[in-house]
PDB file of N, CA and C in Angstrom:
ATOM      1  N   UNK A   1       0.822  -1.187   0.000  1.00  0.00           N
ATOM      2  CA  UNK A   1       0.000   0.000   0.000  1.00  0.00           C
ATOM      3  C   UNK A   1       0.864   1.248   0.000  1.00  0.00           C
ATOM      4  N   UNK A   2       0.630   2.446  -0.703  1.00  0.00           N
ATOM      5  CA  UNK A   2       1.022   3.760  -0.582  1.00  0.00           C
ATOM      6  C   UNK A   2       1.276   3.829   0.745  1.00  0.00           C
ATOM      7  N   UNK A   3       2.953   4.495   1.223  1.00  0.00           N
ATOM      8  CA  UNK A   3       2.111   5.173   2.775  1.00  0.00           C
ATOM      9  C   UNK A   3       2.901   6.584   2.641  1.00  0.00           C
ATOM     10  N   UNK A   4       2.821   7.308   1.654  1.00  0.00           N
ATOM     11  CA  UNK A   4       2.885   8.571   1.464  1.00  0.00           C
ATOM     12  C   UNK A   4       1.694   9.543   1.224  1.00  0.00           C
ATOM     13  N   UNK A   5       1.336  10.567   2.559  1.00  0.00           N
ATOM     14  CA  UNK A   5       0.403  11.499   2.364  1.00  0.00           C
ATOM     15  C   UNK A   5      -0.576  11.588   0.961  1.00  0.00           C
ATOM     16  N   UNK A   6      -1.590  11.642   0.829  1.00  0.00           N
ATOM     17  CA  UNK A   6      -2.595  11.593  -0.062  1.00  0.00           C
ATOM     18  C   UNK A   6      -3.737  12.641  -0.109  1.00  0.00           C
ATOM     19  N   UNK A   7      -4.356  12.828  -1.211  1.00  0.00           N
ATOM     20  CA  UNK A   7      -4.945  13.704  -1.546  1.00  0.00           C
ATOM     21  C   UNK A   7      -6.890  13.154  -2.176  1.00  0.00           C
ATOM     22  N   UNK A   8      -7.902  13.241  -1.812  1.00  0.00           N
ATOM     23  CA  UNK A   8      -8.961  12.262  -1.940  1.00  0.00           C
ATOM     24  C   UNK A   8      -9.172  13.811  -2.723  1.00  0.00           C
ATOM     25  N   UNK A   9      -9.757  13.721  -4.208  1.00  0.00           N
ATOM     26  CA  UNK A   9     -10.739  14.846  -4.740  1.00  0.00           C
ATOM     27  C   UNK A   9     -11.744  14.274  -5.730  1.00  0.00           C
ATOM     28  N   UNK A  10     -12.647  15.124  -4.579  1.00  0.00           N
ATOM     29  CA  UNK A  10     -13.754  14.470  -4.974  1.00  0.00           C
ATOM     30  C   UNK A  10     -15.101  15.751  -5.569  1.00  0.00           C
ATOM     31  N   UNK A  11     -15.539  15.687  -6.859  1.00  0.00           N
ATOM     32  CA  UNK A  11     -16.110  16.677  -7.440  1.00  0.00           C
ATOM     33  C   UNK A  11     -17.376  16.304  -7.855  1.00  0.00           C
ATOM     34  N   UNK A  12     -18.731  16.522  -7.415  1.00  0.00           N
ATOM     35  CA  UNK A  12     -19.957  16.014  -7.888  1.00  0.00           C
ATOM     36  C   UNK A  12     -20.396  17.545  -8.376  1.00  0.00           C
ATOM     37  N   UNK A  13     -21.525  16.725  -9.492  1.00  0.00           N
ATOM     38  CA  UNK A  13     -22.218  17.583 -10.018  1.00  0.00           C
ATOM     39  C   UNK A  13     -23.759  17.163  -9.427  1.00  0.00           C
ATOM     40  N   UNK A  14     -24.184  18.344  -8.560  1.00  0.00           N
ATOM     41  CA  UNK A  14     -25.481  18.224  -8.451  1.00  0.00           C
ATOM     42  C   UNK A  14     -26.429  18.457  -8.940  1.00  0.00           C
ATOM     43  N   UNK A  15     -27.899  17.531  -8.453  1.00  0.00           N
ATOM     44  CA  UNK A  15     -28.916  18.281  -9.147  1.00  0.00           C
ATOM     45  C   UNK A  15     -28.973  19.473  -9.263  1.00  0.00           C
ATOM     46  N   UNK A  16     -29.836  19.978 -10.349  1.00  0.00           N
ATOM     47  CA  UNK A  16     -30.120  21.666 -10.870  1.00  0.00           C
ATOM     48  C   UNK A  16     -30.903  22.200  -9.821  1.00  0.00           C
ATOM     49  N   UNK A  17     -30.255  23.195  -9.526  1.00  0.00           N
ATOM     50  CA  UNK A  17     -30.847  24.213  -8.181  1.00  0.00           C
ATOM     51  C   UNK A  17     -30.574  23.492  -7.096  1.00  0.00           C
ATOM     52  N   UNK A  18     -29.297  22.874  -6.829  1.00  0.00           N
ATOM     53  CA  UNK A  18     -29.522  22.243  -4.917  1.00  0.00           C
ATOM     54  C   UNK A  18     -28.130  22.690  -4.842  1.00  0.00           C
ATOM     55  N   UNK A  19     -27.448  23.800  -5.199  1.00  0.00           N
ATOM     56  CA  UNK A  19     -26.238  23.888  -4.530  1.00  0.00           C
ATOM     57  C   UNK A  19     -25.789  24.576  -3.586  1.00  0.00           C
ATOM     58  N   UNK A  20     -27.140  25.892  -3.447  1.00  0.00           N
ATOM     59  CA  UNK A  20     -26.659  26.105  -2.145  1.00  0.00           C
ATOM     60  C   UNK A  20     -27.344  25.581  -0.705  1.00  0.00           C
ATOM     61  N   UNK A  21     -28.223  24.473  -1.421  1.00  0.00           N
ATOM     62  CA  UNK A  21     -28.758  24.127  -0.239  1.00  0.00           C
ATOM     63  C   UNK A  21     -27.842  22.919   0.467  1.00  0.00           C
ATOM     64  N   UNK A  22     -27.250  22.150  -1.025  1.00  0.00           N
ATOM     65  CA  UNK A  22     -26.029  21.260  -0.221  1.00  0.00           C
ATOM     66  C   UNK A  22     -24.784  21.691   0.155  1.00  0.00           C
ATOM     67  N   UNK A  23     -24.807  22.978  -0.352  1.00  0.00           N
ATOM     68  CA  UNK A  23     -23.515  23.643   0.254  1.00  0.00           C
ATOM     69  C   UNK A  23     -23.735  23.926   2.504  1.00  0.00           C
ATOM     70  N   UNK A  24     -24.981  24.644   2.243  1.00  0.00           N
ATOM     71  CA  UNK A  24     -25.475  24.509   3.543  1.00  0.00           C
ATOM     72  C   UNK A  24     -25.354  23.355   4.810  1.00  0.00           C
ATOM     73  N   UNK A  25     -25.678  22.085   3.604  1.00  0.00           N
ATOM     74  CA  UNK A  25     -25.990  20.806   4.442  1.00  0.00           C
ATOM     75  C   UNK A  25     -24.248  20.637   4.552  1.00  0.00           C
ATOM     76  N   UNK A  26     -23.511  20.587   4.014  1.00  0.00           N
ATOM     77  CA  UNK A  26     -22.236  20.533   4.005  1.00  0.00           C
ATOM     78  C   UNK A  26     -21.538  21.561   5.254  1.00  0.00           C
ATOM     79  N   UNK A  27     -21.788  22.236   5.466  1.00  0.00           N
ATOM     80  CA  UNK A  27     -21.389  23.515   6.697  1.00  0.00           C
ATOM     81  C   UNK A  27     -21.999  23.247   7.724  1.00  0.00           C
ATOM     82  N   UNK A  28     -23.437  23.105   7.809  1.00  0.00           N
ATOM     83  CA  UNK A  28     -23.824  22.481   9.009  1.00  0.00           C
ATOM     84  C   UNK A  28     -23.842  21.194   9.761  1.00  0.00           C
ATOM     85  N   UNK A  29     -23.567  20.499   8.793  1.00  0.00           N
ATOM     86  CA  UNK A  29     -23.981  19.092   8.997  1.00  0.00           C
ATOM     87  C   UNK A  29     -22.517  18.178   9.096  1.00  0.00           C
ATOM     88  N   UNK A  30     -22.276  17.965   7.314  1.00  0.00           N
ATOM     89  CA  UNK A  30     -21.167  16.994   7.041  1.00  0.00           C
ATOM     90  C   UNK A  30     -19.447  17.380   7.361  1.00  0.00           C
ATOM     91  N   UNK A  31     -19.543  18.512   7.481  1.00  0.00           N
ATOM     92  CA  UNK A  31     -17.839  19.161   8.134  1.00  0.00           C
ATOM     93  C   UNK A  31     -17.592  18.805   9.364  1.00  0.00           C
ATOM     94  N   UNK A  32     -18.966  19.258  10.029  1.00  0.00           N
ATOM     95  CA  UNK A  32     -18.562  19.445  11.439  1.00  0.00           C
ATOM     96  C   UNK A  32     -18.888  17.802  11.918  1.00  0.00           C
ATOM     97  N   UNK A  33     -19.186  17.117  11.383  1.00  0.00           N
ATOM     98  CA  UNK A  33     -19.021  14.973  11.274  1.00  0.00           C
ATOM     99  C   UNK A  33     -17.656  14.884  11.249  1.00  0.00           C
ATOM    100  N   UNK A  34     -17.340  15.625   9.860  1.00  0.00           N
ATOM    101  CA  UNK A  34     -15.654  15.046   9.542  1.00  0.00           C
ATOM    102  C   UNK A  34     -14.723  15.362  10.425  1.00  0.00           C
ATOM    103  N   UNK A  35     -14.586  16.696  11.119  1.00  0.00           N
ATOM    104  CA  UNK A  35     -14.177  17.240  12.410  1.00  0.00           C
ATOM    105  C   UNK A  35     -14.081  16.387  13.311  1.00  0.00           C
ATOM    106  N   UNK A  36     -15.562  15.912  13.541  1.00  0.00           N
ATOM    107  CA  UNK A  36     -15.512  15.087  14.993  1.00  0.00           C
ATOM    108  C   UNK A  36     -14.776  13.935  14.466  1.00  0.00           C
ATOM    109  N   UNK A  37     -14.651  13.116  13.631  1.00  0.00           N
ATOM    110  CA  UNK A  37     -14.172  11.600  13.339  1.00  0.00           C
ATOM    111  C   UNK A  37     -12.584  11.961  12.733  1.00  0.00           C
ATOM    112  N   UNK A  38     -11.989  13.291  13.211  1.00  0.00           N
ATOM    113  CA  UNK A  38     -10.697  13.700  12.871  1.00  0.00           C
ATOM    114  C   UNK A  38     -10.164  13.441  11.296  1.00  0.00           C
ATOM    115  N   UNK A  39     -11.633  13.695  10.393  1.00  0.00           N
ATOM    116  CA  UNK A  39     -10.804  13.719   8.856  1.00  0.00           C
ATOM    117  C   UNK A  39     -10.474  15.106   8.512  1.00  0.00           C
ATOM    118  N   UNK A  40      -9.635  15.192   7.833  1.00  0.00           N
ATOM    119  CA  UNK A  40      -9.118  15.962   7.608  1.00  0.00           C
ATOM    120  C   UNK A  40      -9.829  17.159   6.593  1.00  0.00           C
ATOM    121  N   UNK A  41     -10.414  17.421   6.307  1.00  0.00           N
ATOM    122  CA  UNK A  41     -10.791  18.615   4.849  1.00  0.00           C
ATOM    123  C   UNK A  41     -10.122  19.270   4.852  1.00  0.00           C
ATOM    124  N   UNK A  42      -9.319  19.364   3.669  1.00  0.00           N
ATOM    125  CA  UNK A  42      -8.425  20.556   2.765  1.00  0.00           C
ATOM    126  C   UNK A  42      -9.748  21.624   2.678  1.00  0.00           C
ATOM    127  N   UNK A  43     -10.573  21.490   1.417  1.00  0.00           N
ATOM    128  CA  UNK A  43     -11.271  22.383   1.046  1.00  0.00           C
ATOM    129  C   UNK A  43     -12.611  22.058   0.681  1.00  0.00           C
ATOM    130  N   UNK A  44     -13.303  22.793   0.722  1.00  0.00           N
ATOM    131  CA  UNK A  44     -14.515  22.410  -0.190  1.00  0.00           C
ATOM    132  C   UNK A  44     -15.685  23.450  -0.768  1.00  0.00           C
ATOM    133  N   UNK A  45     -16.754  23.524  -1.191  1.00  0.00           N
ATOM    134  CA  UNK A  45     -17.698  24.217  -1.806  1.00  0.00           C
ATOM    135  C   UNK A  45     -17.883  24.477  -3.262  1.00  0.00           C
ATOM    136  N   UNK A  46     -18.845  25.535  -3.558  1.00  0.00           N
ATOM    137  CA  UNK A  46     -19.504  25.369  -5.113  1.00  0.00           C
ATOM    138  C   UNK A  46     -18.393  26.087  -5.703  1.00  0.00           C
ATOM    139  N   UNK A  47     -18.224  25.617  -7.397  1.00  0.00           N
ATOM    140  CA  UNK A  47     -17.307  25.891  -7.888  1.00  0.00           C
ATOM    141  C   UNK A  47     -17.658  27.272  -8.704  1.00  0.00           C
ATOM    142  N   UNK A  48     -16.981  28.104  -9.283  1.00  0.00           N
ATOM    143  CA  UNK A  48     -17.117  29.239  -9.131  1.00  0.00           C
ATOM    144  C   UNK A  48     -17.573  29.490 -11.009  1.00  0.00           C
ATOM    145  N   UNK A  49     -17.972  28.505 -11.020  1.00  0.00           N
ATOM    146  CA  UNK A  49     -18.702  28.476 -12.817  1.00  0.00           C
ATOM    147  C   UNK A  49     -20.025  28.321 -12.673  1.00  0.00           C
ATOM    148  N   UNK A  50     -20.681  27.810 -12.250  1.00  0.00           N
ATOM    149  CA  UNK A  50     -21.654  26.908 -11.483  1.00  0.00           C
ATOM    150  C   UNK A  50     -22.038  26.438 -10.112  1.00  0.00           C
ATOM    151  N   UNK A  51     -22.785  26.798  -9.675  1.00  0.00           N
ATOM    152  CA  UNK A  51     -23.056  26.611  -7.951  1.00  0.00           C
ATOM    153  C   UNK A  51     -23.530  25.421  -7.983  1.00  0.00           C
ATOM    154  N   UNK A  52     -24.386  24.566  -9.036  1.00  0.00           N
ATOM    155  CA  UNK A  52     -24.702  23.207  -8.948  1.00  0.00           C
ATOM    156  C   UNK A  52     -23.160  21.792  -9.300  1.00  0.00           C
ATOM    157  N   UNK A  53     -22.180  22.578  -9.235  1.00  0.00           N
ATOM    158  CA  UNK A  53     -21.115  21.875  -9.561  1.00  0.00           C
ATOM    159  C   UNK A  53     -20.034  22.201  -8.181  1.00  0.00           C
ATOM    160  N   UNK A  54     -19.416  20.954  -6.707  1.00  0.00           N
ATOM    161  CA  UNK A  54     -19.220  20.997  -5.733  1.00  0.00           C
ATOM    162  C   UNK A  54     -17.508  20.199  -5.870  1.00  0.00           C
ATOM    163  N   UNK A  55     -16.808  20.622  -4.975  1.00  0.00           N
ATOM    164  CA  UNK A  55     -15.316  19.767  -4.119  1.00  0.00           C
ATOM    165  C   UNK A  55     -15.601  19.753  -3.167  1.00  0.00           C
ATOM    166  N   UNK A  56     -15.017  18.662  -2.851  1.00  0.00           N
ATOM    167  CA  UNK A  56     -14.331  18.343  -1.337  1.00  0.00           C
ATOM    168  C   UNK A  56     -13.028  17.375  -1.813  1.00  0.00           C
ATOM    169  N   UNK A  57     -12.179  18.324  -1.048  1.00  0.00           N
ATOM    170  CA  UNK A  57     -10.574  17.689  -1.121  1.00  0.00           C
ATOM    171  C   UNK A  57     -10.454  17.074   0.670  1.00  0.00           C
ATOM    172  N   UNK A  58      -9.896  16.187   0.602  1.00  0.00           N
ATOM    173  CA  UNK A  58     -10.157  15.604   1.917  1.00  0.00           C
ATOM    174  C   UNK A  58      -8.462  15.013   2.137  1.00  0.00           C
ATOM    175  N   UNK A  59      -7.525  14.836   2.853  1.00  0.00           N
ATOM    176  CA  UNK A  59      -6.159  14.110   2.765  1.00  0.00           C
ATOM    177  C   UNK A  59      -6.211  13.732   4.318  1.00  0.00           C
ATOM    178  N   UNK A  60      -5.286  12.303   3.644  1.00  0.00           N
ATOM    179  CA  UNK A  60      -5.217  10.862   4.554  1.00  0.00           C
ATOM    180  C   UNK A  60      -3.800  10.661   4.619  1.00  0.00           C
ATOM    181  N   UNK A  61      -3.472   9.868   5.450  1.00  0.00           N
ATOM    182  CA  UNK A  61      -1.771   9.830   5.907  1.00  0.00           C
ATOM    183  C   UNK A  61      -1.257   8.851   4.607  1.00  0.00           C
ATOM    184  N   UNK A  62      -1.810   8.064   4.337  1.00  0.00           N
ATOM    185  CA  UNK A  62      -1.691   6.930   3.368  1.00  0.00           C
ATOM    186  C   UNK A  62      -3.343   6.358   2.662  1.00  0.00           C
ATOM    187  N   UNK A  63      -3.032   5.150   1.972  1.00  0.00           N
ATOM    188  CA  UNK A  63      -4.088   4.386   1.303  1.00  0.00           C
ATOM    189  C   UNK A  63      -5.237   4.126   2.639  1.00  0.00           C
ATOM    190  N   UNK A  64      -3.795   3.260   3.351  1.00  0.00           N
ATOM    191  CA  UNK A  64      -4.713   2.362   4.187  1.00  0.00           C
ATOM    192  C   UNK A  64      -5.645   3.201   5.478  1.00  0.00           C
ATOM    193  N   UNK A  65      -5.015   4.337   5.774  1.00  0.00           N
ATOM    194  CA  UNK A  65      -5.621   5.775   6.878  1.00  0.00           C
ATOM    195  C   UNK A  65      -7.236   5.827   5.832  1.00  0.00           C
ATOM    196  N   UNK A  66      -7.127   6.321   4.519  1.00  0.00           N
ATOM    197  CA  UNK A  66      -8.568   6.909   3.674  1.00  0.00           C
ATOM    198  C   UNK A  66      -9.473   5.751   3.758  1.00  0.00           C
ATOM    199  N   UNK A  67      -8.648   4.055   3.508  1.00  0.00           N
ATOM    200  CA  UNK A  67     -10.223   3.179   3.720  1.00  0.00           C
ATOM    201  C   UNK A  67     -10.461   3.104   5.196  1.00  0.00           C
ATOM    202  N   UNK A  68      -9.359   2.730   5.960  1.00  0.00           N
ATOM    203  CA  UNK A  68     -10.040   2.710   7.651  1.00  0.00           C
ATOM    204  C   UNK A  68     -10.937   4.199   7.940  1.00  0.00           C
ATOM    205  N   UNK A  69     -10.562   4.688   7.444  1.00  0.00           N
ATOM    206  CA  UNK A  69     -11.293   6.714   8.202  1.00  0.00           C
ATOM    207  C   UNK A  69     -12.580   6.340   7.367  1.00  0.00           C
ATOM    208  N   UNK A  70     -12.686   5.887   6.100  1.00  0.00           N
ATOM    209  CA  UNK A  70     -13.819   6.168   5.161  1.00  0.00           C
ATOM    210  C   UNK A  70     -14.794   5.177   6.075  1.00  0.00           C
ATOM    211  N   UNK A  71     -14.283   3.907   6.173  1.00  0.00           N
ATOM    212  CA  UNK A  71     -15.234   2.725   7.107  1.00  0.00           C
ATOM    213  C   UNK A  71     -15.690   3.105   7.867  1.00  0.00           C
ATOM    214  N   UNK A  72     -14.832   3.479   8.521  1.00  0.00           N
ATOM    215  CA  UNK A  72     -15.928   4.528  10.120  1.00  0.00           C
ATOM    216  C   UNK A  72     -16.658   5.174   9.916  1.00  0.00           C
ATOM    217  N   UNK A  73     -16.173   6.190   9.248  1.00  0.00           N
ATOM    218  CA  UNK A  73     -17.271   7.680   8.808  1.00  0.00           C
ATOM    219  C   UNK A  73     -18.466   7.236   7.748  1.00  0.00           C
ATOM    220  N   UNK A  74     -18.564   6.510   7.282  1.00  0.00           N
ATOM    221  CA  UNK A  74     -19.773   5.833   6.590  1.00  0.00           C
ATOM    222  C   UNK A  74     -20.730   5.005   7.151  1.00  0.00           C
ATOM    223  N   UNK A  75     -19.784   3.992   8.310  1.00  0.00           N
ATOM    224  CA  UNK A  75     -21.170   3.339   8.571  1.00  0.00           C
ATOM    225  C   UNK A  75     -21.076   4.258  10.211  1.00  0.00           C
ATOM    226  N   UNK A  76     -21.086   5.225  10.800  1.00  0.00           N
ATOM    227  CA  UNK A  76     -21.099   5.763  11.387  1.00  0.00           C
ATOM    228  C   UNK A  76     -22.655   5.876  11.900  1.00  0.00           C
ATOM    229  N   UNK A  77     -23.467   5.725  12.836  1.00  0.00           N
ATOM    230  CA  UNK A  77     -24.811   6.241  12.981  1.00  0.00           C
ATOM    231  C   UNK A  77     -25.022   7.661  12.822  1.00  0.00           C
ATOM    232  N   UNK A  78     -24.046   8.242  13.163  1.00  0.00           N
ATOM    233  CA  UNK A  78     -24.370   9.910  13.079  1.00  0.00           C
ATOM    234  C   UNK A  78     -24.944  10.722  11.457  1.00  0.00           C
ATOM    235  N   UNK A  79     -23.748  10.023  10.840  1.00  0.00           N
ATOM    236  CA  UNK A  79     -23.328   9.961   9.274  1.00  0.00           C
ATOM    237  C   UNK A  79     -25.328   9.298   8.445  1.00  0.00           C
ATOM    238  N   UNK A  80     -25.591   8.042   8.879  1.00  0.00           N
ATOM    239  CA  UNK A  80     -26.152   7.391   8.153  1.00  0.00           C
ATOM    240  C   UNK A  80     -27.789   7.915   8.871  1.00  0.00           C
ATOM    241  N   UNK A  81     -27.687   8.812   9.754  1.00  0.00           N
ATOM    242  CA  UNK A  81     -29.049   9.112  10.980  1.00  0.00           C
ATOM    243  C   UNK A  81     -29.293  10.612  10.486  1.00  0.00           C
ATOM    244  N   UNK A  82     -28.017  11.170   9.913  1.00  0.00           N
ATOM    245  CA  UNK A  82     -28.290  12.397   9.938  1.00  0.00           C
ATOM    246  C   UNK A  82     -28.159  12.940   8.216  1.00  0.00           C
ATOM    247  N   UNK A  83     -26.609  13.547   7.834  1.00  0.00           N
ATOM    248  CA  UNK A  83     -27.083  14.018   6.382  1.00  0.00           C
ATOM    249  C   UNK A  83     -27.049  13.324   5.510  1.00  0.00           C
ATOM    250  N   UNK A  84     -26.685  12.401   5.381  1.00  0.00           N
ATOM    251  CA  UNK A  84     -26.344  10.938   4.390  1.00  0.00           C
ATOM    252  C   UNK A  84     -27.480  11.413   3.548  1.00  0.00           C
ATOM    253  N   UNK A  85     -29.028  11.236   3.632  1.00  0.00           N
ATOM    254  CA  UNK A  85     -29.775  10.927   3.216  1.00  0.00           C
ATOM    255  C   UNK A  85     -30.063  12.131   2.214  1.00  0.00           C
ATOM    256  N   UNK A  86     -29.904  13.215   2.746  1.00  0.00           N
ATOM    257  CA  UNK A  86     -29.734  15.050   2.118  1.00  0.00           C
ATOM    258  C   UNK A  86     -28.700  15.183   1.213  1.00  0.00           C
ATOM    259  N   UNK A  87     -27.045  14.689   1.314  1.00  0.00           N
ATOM    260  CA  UNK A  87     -27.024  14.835   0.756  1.00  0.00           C
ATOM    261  C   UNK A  87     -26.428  13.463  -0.618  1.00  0.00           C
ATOM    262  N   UNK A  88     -26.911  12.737  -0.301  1.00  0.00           N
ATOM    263  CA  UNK A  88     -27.017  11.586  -1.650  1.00  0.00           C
ATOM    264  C   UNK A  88     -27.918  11.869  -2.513  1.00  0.00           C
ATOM    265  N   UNK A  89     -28.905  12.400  -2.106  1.00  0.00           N
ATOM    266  CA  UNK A  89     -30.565  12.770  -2.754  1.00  0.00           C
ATOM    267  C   UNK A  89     -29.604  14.577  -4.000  1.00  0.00           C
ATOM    268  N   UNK A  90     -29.127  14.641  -3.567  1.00  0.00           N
ATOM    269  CA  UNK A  90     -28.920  16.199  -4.513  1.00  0.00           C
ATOM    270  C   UNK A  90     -27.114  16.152  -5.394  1.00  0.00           C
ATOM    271  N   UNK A  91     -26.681  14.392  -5.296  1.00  0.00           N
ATOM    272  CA  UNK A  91     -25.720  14.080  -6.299  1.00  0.00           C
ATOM    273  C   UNK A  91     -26.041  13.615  -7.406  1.00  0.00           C
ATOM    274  N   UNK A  92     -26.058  14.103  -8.240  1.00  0.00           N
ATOM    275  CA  UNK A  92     -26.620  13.787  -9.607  1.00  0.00           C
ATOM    276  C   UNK A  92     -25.110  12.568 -10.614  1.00  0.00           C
ATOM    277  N   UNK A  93     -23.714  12.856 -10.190  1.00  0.00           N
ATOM    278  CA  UNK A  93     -22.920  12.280 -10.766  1.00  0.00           C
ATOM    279  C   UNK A  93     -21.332  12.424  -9.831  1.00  0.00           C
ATOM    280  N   UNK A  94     -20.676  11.722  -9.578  1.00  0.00           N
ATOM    281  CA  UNK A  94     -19.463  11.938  -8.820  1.00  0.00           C
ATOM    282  C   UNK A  94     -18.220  11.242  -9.361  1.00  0.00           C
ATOM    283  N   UNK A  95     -17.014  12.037  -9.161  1.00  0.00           N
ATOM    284  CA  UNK A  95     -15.901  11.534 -10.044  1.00  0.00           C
ATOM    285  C   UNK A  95     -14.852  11.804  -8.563  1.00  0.00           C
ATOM    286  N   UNK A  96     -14.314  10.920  -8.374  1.00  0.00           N
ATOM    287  CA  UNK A  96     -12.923  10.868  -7.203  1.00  0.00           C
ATOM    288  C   UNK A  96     -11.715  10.442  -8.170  1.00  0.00           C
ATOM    289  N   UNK A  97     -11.144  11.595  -7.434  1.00  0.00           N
ATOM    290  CA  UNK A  97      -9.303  11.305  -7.909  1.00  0.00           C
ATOM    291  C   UNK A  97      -8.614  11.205  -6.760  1.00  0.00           C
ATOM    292  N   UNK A  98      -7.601  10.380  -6.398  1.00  0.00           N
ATOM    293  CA  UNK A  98      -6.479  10.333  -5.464  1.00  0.00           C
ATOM    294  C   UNK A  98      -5.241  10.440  -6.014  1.00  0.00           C
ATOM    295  N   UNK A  99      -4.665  11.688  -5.366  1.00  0.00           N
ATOM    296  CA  UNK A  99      -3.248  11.930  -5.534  1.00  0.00           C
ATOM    297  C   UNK A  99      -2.344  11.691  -4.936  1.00  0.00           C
ATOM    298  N   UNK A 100      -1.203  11.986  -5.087  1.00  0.00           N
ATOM    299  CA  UNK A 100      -0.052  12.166  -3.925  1.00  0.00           C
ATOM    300  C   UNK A 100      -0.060  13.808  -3.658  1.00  0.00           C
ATOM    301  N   UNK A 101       0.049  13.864  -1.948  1.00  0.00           N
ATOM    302  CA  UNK A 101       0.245  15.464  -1.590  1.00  0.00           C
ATOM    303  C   UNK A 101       1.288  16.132  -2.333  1.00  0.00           C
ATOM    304  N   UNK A 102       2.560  15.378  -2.457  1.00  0.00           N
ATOM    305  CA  UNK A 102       3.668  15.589  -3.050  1.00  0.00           C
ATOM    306  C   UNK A 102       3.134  16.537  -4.427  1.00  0.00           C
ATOM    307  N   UNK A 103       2.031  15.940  -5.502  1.00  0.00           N
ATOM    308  CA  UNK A 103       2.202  16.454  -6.770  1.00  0.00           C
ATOM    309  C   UNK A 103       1.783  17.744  -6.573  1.00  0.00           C
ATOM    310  N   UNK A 104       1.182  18.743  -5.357  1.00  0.00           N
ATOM    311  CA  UNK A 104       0.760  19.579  -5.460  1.00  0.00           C
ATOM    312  C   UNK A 104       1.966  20.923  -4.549  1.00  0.00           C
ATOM    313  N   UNK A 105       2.722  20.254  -4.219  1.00  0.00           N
ATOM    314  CA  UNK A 105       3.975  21.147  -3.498  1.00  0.00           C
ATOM    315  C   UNK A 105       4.643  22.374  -4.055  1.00  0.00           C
ATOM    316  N   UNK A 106       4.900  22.270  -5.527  1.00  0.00           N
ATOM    317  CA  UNK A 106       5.210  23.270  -6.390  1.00  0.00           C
ATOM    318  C   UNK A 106       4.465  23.800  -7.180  1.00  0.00           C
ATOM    319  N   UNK A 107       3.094  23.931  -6.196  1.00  0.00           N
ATOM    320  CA  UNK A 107       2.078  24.665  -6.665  1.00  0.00           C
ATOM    321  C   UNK A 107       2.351  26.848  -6.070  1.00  0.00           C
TER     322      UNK A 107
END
């Protein structure tokens, strides 16, 4: 397995007209989850072409840190009781890339 720092980006396009309401659900809800279960968020919100088009950059110590953190935080009761349901309902399509932190240093 990788165990060099990593980069999770993850970019959905939502349904038409729900972006600032999942931007919302995202600030109130799904950050302050990731907070408590110590993941990390780089960044996130609507992209600046389109408000129905969203990131979240998220980074993990390695491979094996993003599936153990992801396992928890998914089947989590908090996660699956609370916005799960808000915001799966307003992803219309999702594309994840994983990088190395490294490729973004001589940015």
């Amino acid at each position: 397995m990788n165990r060099e720092a990593i980069l999770e980006i993850l970019l959905y396009k939502l349904e038409e007209g729900t972006g600032t309401e999942f931007h919302k659900i995202m600030v109130e809800q799904s950050i302050p989850l990731h907070e408590k279960e110590k993941m990390k968020v780089i960044s996130y919100g609507q992209s600046l072409h389109n408000p129905d088009s969203y990131y979240l950059i998220r980074e993990y110590e390695n491979s094996e840190h993003l599936e153990n953190s992801q396992r928890e935080f998914y089947s989590n009761s908090e996660w699956l009781n609370g916005p799960r349901d808000q915001i799966i309902s307003k992803i219309k399509t999702s594309t994840k890339s994983i990088i190395p932190k490294t490729s973004l240093e001589n940015l």
